[in-house]
Protein backbone atom coordinates (compact mmCIF):
# COMPACT_ATOMS: atom_id res chain seq x y z
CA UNK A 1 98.75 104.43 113.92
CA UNK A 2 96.80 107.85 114.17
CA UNK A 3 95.10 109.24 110.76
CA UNK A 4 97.20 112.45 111.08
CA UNK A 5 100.34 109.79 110.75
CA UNK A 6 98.58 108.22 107.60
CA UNK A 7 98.31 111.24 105.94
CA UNK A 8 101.83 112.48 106.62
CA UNK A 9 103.11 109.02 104.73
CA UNK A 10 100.88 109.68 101.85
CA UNK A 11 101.32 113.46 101.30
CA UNK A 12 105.24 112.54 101.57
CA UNK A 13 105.42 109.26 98.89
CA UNK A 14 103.03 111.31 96.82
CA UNK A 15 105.76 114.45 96.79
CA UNK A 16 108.84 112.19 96.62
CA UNK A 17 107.18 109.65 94.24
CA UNK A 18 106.54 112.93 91.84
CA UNK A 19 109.88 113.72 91.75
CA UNK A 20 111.13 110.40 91.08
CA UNK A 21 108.82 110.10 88.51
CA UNK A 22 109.51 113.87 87.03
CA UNK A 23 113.47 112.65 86.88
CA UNK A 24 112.94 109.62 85.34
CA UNK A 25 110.79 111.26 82.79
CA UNK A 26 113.29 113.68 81.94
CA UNK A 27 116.35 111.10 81.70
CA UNK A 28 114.08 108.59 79.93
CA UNK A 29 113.12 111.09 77.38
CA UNK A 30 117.15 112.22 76.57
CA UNK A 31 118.65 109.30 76.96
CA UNK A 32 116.02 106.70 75.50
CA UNK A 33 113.33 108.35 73.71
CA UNK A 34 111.14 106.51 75.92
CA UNK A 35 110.78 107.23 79.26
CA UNK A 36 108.52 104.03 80.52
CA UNK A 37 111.23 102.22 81.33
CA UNK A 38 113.18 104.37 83.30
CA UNK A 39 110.37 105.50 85.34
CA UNK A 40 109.04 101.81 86.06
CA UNK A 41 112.39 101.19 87.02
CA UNK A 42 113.20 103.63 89.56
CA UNK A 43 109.67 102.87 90.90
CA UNK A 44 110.52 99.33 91.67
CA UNK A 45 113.94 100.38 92.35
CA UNK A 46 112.50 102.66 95.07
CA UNK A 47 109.67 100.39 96.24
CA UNK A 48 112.02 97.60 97.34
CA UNK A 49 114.72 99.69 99.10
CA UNK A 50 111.58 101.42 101.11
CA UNK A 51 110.61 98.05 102.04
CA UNK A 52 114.51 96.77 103.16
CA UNK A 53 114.66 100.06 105.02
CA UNK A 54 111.30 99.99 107.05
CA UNK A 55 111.30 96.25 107.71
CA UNK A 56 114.98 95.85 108.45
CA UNK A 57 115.45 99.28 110.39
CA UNK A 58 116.39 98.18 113.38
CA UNK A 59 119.17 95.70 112.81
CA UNK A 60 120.42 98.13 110.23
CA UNK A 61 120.61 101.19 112.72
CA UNK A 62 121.92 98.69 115.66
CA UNK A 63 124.91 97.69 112.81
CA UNK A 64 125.58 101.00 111.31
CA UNK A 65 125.65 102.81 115.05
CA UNK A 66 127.37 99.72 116.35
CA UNK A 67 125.19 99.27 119.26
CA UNK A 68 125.68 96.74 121.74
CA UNK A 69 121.76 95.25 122.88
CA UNK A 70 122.46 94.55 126.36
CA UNK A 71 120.28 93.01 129.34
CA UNK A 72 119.26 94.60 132.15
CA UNK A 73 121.86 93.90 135.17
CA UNK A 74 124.14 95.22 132.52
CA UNK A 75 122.75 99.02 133.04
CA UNK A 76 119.83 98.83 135.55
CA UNK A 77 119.58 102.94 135.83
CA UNK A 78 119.08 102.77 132.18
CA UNK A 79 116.54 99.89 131.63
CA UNK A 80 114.99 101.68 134.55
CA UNK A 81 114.33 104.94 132.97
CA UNK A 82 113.22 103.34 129.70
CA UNK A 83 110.91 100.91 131.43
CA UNK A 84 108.93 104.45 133.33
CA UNK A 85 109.02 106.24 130.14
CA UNK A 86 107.41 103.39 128.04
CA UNK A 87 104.94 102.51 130.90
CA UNK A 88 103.99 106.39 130.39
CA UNK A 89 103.49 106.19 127.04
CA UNK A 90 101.86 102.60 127.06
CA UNK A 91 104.17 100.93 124.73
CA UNK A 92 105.55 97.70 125.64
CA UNK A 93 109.27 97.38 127.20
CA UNK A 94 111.67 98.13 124.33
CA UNK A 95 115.02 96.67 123.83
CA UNK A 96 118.25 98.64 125.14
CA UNK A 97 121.05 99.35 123.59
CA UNK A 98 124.46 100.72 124.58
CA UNK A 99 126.75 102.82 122.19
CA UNK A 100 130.19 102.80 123.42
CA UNK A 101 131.22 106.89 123.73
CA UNK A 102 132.52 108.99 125.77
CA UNK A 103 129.92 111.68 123.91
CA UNK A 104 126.58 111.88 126.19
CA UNK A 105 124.02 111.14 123.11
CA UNK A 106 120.73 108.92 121.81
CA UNK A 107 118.81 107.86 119.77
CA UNK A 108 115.90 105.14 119.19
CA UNK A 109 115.07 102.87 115.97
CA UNK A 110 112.39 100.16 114.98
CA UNK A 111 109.19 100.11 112.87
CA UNK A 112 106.95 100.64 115.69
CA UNK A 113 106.04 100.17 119.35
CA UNK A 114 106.40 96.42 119.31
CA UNK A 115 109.49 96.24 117.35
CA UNK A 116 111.21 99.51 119.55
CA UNK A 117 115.18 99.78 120.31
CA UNK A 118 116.28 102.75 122.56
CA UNK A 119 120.07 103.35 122.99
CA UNK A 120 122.09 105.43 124.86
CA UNK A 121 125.98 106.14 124.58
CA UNK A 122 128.02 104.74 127.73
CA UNK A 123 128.55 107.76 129.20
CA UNK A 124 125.10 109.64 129.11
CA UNK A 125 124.50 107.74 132.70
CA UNK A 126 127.66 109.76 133.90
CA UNK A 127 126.27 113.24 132.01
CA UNK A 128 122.48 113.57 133.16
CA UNK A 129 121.11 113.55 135.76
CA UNK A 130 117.94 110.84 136.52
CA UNK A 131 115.32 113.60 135.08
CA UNK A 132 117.07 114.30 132.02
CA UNK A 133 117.65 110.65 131.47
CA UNK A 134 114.27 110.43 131.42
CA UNK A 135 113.08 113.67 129.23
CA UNK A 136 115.96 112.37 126.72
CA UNK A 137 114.13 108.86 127.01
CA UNK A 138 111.30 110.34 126.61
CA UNK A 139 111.96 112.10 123.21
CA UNK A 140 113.21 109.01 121.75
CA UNK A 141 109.77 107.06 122.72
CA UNK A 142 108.24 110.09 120.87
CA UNK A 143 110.14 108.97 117.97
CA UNK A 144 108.64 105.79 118.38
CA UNK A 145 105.18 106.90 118.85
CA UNK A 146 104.79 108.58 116.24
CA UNK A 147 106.86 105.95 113.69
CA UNK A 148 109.26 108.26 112.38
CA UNK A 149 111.11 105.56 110.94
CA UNK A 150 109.02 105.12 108.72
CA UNK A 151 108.75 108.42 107.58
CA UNK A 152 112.49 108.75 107.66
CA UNK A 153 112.72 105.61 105.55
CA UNK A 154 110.88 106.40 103.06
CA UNK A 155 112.34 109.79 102.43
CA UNK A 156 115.79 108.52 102.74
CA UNK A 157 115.23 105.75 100.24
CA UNK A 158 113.00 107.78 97.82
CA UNK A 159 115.54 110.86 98.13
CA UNK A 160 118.37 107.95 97.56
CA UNK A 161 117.01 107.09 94.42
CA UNK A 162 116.44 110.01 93.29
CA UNK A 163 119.98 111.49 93.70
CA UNK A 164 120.92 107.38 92.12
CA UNK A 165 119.18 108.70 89.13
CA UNK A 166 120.64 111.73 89.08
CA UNK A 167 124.12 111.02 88.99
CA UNK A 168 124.45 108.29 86.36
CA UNK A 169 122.56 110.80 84.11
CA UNK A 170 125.04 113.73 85.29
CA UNK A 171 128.21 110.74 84.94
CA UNK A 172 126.69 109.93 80.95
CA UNK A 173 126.29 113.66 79.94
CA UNK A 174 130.16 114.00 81.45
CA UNK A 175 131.61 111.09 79.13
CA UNK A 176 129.27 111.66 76.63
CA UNK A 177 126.25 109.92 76.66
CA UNK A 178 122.86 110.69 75.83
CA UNK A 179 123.26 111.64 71.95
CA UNK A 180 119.48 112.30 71.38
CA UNK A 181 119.35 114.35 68.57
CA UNK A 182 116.73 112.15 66.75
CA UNK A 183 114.78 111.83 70.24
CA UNK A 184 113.52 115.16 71.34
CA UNK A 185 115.06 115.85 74.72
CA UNK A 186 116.05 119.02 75.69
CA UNK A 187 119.66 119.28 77.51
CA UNK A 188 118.98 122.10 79.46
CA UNK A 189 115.69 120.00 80.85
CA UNK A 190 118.07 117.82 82.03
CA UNK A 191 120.10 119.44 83.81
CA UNK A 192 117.77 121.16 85.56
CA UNK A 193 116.32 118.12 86.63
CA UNK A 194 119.21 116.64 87.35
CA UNK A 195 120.30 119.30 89.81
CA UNK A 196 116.63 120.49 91.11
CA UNK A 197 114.98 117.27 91.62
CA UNK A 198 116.95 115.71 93.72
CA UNK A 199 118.14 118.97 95.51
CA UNK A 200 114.23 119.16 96.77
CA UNK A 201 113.79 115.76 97.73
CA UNK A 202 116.93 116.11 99.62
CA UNK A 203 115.18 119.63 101.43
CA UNK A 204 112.54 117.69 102.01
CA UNK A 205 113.82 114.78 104.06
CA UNK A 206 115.73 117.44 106.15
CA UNK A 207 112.72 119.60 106.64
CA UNK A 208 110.83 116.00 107.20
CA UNK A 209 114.31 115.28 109.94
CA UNK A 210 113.70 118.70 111.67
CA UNK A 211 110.13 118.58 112.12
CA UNK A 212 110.51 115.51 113.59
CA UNK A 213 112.84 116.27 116.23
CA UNK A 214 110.50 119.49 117.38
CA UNK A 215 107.57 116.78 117.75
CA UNK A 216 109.51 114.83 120.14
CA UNK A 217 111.00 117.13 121.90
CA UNK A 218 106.94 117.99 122.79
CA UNK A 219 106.18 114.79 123.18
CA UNK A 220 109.46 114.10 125.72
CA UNK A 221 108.47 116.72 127.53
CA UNK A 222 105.15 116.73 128.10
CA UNK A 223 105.04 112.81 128.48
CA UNK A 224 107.59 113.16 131.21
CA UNK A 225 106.57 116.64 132.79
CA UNK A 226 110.02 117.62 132.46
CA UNK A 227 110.52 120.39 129.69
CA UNK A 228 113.17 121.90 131.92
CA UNK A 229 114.84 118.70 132.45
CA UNK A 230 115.06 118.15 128.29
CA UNK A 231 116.44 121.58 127.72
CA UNK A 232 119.08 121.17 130.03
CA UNK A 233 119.84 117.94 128.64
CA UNK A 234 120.37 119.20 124.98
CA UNK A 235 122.50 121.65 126.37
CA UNK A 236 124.64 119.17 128.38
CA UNK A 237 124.48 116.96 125.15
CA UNK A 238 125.35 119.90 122.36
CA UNK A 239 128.74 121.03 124.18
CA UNK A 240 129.58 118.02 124.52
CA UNK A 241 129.29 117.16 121.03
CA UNK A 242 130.69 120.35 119.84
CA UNK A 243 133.59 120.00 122.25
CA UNK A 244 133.85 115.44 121.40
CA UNK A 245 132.24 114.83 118.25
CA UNK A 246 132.44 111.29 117.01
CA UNK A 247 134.57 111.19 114.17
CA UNK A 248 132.59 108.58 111.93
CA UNK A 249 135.73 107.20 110.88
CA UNK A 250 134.83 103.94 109.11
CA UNK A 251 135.29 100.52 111.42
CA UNK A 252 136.04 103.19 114.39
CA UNK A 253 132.24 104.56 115.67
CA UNK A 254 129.12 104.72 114.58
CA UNK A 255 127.95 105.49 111.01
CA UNK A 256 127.17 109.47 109.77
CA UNK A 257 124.82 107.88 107.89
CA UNK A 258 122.94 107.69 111.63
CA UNK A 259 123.33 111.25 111.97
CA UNK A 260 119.25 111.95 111.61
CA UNK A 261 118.56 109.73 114.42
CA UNK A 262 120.01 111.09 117.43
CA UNK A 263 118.91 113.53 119.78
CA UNK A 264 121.84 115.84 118.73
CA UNK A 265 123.73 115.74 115.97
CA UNK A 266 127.31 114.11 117.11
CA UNK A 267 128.81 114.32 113.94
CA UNK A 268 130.49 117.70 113.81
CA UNK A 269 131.02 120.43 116.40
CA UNK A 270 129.78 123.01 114.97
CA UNK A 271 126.34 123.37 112.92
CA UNK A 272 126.28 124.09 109.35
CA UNK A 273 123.80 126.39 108.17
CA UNK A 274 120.04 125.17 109.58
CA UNK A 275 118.51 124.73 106.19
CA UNK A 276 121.10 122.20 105.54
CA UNK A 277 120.84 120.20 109.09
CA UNK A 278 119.34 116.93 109.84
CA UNK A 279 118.37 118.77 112.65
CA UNK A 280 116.68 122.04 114.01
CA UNK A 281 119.08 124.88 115.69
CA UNK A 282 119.31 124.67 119.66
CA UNK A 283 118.21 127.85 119.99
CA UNK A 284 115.13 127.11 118.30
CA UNK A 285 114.52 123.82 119.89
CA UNK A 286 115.25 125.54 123.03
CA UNK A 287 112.37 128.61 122.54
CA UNK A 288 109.50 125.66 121.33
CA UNK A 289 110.39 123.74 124.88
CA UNK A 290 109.63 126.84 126.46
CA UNK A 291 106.56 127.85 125.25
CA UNK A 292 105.38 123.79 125.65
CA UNK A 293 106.36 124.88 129.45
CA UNK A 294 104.75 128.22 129.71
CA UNK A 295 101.77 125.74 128.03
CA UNK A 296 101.86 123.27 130.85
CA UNK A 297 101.72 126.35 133.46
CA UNK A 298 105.59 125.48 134.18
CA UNK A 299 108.14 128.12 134.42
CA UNK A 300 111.86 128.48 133.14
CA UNK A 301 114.09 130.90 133.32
């Protein structure tokens, strides 16, 4: 793991440990006059869900997206263009999953290189063509790379608790909780807390989602020398998603709670506004492949 990937962890459990600690602090003070407690408990609260999310990731994701791991004679094109892509990037063979969907998506999971699941919906084989396979492939190794699930872990658990926090306070001020007049806390305070903390942890795992998915997109296409290849594959993938999303209907399809991992959203047809989206506009994801391409002396139209 690169220093520049160290740091990124750090800066990011420093933010979202702040905030957790600047809610707790607030609730602790208006609804116990002591706000120890709370604080040590969200901490722990926080540390161990970090820990289930990172360690367990990829059985998780495989559940929650219900992904099929499948063997090679099963889908040879496909363990084929995973197999160049990690050779590439000099990661050992990752396992291969299948998604069953008539939507053209993917996305990858696992704490690291060694522990690595990529997996593809069943009809992306019938959707793109060999080189996008591969640029698409190789965005998802990027993910891998760079161990964005660890990032996205620890934002989604630390944002999780947060919001936890959040809403019993918000639930006991409803039915009348937190009678503090002997303890000091200020109402107002908590409010604000209440609805700005976890509002900015929740920006910040989003802005933490997008920035991933430009990195890969770089690394996808400059690993595989294909940044045309990529953009036509989003394009293939986005209309197909805004014309088939998956419905996320529960025991039918995979899990919106998988939304952040795939290479496009395929959750909803259309894209709310980009501030709110696990993921960066096509437009703009489009415009940074091309200037990666202008970069590598390539040109696209």
């Amino acid at each position: 793991m690169t220093a520049t990937v160290y740091a990124k962890i750090a800066l990011l459990f420093v933010v979202l440990t702040a905030l957790l600690l600047a809610i707790g602090y607030v609730v602790g003070v208006y609804f116990f006059g002591n706000p120890i407690g709370v604080m040590g408990a969200a901490l722990a609260f926080a540390a161990i869900f970090n820990f289930a999310s990172y360690y367990f990731s990829d059985s998780l994701v495989i559940r929650m997206s219900r992904a099929k791991i499948i063997q090679e004679n099963e889908s040879p094109a496909l363990f084929r263009a995973v197999r160049n892509v990690a050779n590439k990037a000099g990661i050992p063979m990752p396992r291969v999953g299948i998604v069953d969907s008539p939507q053209p998506n993917a996305f990858a999971t696992g704490r690291g290189p060694n522990k690595a699941v990529v997996c593809a919906t069943s009809s992306i084989l019938q959707t793109l063509t060999p080189e996008e396979l591969e640029a698409v492939i190789g965005h998802e190794i990027g993910h891998v790379v760079h161990r964005d699930v660890l990032m996205s872990s620890v934002a989604a658990t630390m944002a999780g608790a947060i919001s936890y926090i959040g809403n019993i306070a918000m639930w006991s001020i409803w039915f009348g909780g937190g009678n503090n007049r002997n303890r000091g806390g200020n109402p107002v305070l908590l409010i604000l807390a209440i609805i700005l903390v976890p509002l900015g942890a929740t920006f910040i795992q989003l802005g933490i989602s997008r920035g991933d998915e430009y990195n890969a997109d770089e690394y996808g296409a400059k690993l595989t020398r294909e940044p045309g290849a990529l953009i036509t594959a989003l394009q293939k993938i986005s209309d197909k998603a805004k014309l088939r999303p998956i419905s996320g209907t529960a025991g039918r399809g995979p899990s919106p709670a998988t939304a952040s991992l795939w290479i496009v959203n395929p959750f909803r047809g259309s894209s709310l506004v980009e501030l709110f989206s696990t993921h960066p506009s096509m437009p703009h994801r489009i415009e940074r492949l091309k200037k990666v391409a202008r970069e590598m002396n390539l040109y696209i139209p």
